[in-house]
PDB file of N, CA and C in Angstrom:
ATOM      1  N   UNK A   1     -17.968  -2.444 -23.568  1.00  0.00           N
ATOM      2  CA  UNK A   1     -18.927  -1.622 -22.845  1.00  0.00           C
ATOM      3  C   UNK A   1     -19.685  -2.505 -21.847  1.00  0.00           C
ATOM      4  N   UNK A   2     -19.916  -1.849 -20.330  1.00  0.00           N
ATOM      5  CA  UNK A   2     -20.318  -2.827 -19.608  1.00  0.00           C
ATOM      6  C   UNK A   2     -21.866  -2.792 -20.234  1.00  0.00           C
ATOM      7  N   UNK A   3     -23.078  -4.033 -19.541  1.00  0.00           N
ATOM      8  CA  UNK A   3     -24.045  -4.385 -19.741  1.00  0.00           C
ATOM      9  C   UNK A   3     -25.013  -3.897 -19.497  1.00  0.00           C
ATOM     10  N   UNK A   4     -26.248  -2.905 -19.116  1.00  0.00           N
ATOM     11  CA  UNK A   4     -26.993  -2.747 -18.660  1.00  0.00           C
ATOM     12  C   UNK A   4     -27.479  -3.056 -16.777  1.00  0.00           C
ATOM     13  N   UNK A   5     -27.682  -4.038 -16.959  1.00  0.00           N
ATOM     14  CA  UNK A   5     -27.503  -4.917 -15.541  1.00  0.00           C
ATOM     15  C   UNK A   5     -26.711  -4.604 -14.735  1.00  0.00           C
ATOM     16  N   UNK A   6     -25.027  -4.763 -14.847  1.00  0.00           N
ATOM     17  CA  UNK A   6     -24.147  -4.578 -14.679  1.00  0.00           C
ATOM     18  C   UNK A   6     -23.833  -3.101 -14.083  1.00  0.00           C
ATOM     19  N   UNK A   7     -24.340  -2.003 -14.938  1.00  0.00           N
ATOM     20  CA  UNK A   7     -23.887  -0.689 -14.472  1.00  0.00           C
ATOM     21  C   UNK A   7     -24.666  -0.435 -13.176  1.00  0.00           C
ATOM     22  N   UNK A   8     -26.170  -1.087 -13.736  1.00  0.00           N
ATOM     23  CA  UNK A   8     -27.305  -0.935 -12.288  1.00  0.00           C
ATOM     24  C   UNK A   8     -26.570  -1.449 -11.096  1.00  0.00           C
ATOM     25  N   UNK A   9     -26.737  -2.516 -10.992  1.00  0.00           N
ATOM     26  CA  UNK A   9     -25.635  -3.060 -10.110  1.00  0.00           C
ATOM     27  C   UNK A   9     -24.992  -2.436  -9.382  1.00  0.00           C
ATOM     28  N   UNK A  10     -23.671  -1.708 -10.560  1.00  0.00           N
ATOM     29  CA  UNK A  10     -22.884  -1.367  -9.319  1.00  0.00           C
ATOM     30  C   UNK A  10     -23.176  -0.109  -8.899  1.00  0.00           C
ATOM     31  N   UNK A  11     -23.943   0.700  -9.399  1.00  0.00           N
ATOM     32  CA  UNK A  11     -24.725   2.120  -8.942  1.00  0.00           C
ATOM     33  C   UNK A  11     -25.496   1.609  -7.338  1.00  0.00           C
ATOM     34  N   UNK A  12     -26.006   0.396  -7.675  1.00  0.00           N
ATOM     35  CA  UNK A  12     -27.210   0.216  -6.217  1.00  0.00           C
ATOM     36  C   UNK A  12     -25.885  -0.148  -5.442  1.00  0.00           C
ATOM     37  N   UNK A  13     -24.757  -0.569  -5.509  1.00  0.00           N
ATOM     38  CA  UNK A  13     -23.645  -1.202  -4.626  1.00  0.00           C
ATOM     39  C   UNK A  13     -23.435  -0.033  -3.737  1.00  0.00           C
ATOM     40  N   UNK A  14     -22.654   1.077  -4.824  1.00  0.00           N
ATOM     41  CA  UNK A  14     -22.696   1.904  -3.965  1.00  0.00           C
ATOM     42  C   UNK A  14     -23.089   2.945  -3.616  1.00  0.00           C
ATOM     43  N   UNK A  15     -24.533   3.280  -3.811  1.00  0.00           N
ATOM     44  CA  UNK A  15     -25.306   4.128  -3.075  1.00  0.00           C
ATOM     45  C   UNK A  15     -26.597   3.807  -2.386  1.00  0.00           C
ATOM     46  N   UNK A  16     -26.906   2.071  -1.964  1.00  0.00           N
ATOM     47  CA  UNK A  16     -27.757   2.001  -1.419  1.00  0.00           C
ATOM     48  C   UNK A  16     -27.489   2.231   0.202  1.00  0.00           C
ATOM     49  N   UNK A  17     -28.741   1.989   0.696  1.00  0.00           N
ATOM     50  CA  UNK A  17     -28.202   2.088   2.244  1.00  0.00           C
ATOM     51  C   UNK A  17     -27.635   0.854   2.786  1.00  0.00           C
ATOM     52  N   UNK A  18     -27.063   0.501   3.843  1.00  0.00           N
ATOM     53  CA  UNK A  18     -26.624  -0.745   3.802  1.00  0.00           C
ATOM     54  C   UNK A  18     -26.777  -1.254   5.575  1.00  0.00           C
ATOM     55  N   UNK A  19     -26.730  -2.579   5.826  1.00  0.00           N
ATOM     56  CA  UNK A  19     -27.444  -2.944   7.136  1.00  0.00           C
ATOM     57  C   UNK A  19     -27.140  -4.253   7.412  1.00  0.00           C
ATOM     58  N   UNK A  20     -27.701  -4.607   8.661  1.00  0.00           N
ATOM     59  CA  UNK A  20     -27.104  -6.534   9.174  1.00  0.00           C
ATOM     60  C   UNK A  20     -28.712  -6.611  10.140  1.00  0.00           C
ATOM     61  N   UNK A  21     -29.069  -7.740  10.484  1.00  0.00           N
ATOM     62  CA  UNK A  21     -29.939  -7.579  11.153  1.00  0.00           C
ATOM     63  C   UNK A  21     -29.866  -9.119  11.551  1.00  0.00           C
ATOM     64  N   UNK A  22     -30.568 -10.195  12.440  1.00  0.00           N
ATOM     65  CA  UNK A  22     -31.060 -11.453  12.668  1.00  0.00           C
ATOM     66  C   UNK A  22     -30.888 -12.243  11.722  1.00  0.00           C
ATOM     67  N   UNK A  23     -30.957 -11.920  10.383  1.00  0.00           N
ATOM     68  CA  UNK A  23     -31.487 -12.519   9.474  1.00  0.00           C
ATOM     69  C   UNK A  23     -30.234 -12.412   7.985  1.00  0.00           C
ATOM     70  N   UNK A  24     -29.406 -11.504   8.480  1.00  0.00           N
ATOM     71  CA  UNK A  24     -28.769 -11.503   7.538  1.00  0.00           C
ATOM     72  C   UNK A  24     -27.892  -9.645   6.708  1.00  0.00           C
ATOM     73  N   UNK A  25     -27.178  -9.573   6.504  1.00  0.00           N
ATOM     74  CA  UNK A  25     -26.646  -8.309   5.446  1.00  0.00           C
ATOM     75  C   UNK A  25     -27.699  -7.956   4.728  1.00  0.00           C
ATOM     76  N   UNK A  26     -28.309  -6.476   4.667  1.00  0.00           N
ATOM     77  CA  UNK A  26     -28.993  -6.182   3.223  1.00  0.00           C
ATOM     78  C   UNK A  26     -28.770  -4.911   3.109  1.00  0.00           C
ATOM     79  N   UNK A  27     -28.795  -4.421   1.542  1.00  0.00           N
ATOM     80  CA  UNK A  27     -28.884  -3.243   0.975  1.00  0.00           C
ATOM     81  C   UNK A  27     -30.663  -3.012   0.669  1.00  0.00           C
ATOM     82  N   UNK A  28     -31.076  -1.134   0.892  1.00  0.00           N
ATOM     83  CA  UNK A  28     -32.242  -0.380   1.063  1.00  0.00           C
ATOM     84  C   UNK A  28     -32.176   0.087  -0.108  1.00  0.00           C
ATOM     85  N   UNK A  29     -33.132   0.478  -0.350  1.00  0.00           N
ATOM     86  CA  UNK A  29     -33.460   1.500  -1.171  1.00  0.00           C
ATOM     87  C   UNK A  29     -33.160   2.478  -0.181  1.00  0.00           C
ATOM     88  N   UNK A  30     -33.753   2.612   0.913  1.00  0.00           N
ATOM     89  CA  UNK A  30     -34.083   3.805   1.942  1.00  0.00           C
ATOM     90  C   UNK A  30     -35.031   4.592   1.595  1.00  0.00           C
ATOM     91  N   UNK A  31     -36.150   4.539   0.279  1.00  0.00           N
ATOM     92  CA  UNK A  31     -36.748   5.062   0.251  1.00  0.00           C
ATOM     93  C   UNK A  31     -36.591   6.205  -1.117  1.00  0.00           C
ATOM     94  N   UNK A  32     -35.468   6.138  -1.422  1.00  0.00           N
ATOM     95  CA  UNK A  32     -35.111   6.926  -2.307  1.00  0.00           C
ATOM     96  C   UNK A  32     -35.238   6.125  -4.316  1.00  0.00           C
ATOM     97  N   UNK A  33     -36.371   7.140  -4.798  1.00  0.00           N
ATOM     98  CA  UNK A  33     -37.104   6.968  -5.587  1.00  0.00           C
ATOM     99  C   UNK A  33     -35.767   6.299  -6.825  1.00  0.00           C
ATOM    100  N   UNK A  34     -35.144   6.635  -6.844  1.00  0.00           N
ATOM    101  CA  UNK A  34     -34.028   6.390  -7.866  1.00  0.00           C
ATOM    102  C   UNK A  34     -33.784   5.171  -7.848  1.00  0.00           C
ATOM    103  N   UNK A  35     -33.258   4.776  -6.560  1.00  0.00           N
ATOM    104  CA  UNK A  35     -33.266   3.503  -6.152  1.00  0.00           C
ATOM    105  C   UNK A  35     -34.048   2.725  -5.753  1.00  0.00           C
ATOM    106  N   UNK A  36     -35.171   2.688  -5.733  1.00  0.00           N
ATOM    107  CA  UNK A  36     -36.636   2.019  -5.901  1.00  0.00           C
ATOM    108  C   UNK A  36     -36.862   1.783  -7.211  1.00  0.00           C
ATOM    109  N   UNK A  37     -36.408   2.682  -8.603  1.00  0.00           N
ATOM    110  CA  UNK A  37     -36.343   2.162 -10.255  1.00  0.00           C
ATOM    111  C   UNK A  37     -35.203   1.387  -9.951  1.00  0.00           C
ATOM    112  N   UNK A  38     -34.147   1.603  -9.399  1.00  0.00           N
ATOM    113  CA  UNK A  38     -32.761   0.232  -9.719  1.00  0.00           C
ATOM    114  C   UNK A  38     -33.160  -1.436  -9.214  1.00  0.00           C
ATOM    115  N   UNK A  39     -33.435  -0.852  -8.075  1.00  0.00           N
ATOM    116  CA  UNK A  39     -33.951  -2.514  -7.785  1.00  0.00           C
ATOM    117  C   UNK A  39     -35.147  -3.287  -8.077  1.00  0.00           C
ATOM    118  N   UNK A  40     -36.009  -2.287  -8.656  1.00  0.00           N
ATOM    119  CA  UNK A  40     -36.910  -3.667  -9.352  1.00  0.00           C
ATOM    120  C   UNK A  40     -36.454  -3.434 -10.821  1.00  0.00           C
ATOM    121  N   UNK A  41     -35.338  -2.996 -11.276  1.00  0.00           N
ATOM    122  CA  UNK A  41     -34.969  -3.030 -12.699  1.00  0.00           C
ATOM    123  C   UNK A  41     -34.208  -4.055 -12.414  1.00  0.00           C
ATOM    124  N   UNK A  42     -33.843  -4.079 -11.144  1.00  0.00           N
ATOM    125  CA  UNK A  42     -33.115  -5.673 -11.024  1.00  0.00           C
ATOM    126  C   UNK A  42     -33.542  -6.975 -10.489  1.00  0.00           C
ATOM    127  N   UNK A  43     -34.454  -6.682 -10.597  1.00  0.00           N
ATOM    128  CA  UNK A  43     -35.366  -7.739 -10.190  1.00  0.00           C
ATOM    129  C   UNK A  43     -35.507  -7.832  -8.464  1.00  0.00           C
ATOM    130  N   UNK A  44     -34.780  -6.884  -7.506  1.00  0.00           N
ATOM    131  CA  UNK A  44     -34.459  -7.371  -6.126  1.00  0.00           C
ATOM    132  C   UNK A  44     -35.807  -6.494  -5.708  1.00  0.00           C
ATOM    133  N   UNK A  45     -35.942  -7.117  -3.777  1.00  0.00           N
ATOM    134  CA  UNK A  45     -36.929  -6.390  -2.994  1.00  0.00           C
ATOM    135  C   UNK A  45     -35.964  -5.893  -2.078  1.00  0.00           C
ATOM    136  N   UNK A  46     -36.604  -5.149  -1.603  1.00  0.00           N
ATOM    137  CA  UNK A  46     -36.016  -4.158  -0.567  1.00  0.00           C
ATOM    138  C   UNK A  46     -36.822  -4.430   0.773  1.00  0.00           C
ATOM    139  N   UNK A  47     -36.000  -5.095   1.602  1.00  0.00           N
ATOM    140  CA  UNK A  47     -34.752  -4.773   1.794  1.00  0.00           C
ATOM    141  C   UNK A  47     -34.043  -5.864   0.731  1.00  0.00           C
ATOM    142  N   UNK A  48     -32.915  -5.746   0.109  1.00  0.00           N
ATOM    143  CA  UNK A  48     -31.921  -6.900  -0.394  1.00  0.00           C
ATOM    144  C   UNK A  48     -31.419  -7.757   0.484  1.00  0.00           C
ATOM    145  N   UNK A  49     -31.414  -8.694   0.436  1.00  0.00           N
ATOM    146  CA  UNK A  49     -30.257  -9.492   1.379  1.00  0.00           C
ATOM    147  C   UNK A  49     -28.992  -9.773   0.844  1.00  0.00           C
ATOM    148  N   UNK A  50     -28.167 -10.397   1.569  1.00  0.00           N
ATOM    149  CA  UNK A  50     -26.959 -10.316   0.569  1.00  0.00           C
ATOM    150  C   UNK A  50     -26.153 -11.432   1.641  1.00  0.00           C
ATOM    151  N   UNK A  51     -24.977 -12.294   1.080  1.00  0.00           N
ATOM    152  CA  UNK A  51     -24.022 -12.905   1.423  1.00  0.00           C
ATOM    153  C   UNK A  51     -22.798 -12.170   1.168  1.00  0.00           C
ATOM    154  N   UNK A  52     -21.905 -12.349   2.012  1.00  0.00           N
ATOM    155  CA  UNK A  52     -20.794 -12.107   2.015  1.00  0.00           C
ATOM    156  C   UNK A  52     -20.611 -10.042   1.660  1.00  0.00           C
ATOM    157  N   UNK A  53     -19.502  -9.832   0.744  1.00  0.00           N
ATOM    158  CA  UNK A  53     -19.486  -8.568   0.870  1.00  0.00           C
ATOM    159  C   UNK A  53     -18.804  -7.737   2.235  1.00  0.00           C
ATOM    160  N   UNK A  54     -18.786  -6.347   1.934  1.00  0.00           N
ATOM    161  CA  UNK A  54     -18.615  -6.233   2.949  1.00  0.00           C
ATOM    162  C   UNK A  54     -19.534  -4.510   3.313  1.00  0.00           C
ATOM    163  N   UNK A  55     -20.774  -5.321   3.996  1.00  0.00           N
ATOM    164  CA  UNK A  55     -21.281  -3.702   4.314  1.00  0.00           C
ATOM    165  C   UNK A  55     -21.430  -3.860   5.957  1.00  0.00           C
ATOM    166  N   UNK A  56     -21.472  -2.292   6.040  1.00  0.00           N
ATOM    167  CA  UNK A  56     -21.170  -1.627   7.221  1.00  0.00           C
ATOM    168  C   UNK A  56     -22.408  -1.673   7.495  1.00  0.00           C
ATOM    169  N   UNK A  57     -22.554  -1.556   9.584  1.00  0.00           N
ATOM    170  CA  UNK A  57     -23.788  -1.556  10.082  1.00  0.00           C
ATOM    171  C   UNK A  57     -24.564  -0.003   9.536  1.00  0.00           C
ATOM    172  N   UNK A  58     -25.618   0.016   9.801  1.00  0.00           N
ATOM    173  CA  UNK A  58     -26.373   0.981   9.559  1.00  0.00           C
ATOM    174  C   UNK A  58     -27.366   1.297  10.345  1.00  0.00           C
ATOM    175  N   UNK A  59     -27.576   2.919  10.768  1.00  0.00           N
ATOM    176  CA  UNK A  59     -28.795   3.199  11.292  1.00  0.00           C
ATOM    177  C   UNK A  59     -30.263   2.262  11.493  1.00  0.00           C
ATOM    178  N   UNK A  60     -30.405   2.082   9.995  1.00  0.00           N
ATOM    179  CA  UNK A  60     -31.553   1.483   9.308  1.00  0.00           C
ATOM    180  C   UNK A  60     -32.057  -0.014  10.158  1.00  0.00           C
ATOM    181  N   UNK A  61     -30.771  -0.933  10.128  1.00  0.00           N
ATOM    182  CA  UNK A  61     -30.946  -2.057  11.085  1.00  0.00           C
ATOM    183  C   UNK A  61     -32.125  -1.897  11.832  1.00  0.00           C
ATOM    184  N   UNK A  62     -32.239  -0.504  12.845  1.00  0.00           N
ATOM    185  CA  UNK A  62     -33.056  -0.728  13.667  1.00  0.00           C
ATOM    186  C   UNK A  62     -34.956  -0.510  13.619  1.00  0.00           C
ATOM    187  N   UNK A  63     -34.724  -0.419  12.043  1.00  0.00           N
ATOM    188  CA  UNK A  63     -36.155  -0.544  11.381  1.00  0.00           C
ATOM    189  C   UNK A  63     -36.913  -1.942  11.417  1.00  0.00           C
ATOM    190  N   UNK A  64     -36.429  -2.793  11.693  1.00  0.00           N
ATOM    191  CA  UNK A  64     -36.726  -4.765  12.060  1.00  0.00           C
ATOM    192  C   UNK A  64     -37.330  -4.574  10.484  1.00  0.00           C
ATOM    193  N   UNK A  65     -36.281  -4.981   9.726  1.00  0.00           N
ATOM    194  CA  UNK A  65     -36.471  -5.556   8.411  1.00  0.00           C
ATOM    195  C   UNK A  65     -36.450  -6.580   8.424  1.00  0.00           C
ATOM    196  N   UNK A  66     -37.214  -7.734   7.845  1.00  0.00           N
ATOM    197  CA  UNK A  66     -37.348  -9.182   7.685  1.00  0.00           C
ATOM    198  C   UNK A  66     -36.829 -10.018   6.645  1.00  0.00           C
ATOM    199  N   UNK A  67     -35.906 -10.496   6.960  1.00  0.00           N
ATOM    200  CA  UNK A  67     -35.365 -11.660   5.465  1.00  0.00           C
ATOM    201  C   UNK A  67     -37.035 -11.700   4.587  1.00  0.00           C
ATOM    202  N   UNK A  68     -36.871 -11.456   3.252  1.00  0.00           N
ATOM    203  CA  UNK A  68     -37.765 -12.032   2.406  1.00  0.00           C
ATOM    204  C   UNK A  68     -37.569 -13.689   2.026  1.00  0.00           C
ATOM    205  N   UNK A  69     -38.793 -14.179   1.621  1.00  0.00           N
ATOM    206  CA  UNK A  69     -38.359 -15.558   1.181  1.00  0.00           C
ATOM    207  C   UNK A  69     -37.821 -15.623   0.104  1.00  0.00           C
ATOM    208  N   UNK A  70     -37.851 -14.154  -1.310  1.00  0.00           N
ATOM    209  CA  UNK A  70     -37.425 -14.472  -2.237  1.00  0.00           C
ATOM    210  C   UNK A  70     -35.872 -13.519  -2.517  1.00  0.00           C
ATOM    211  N   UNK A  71     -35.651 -13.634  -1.853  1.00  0.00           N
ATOM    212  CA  UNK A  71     -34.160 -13.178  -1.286  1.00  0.00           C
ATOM    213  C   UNK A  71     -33.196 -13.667  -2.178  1.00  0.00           C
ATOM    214  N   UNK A  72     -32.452 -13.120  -2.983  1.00  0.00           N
ATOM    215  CA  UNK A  72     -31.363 -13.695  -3.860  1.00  0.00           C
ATOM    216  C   UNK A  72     -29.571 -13.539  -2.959  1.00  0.00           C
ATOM    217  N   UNK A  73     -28.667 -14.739  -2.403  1.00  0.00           N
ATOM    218  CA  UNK A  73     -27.613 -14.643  -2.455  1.00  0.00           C
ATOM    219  C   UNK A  73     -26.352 -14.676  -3.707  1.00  0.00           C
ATOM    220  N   UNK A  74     -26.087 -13.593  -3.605  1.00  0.00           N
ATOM    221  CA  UNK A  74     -24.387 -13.323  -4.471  1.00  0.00           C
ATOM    222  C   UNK A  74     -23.807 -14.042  -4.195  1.00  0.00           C
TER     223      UNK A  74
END
C-alpha cells in the first residue's frame, strides 16, 4: 500500500496548476482549497518550484511569482 505522502504527492502532480517563470518550473495551488490542505500537508509553499519534470507553460506564469528561498528541488 502506497504511503501517505506518496498518494499526496501524486494527487498535487497531477492536479496542480503548473508554470515556468525567471526563476524556475512551479506547481500552484491556484487557489484551490483542496490543494492548499495538500501542500502544506507536504510541507511545500506555493508557488512550488520544481527541477526537471515536465510541466507545461501556464496562464498563471503571468502572475510574477517569485522563487521562494525555501524552495525544495526533486
Amino acid at each position: 500500500m502506497a504511503d501517505f505522502r506518496g498518494v499526496v504527492k501524486d494527487l498535487v502532480w497531477q492536479f496542480a496548476y503548473r508554470g515556468n517563470d525567471h526563476s524556475g518550473k512551479w506547481l500552484s495551488t491556484g487557489g484551490l482549497s483542496a490543494l492548499e490542505g495538500a501542500f502544506k500537508a507536504l510541507g511545500w509553499n506555493d508557488p512550488y518550484y520544481v527541477e526537471g519534470g515536465r510541466l507545461r507553460t501556464s496562464r498563471l506564469q503571468s502572475l510574477g511569482y517569485k522563487r521562494h528561498p525555501d524552495s525544495v528541488r526533486l
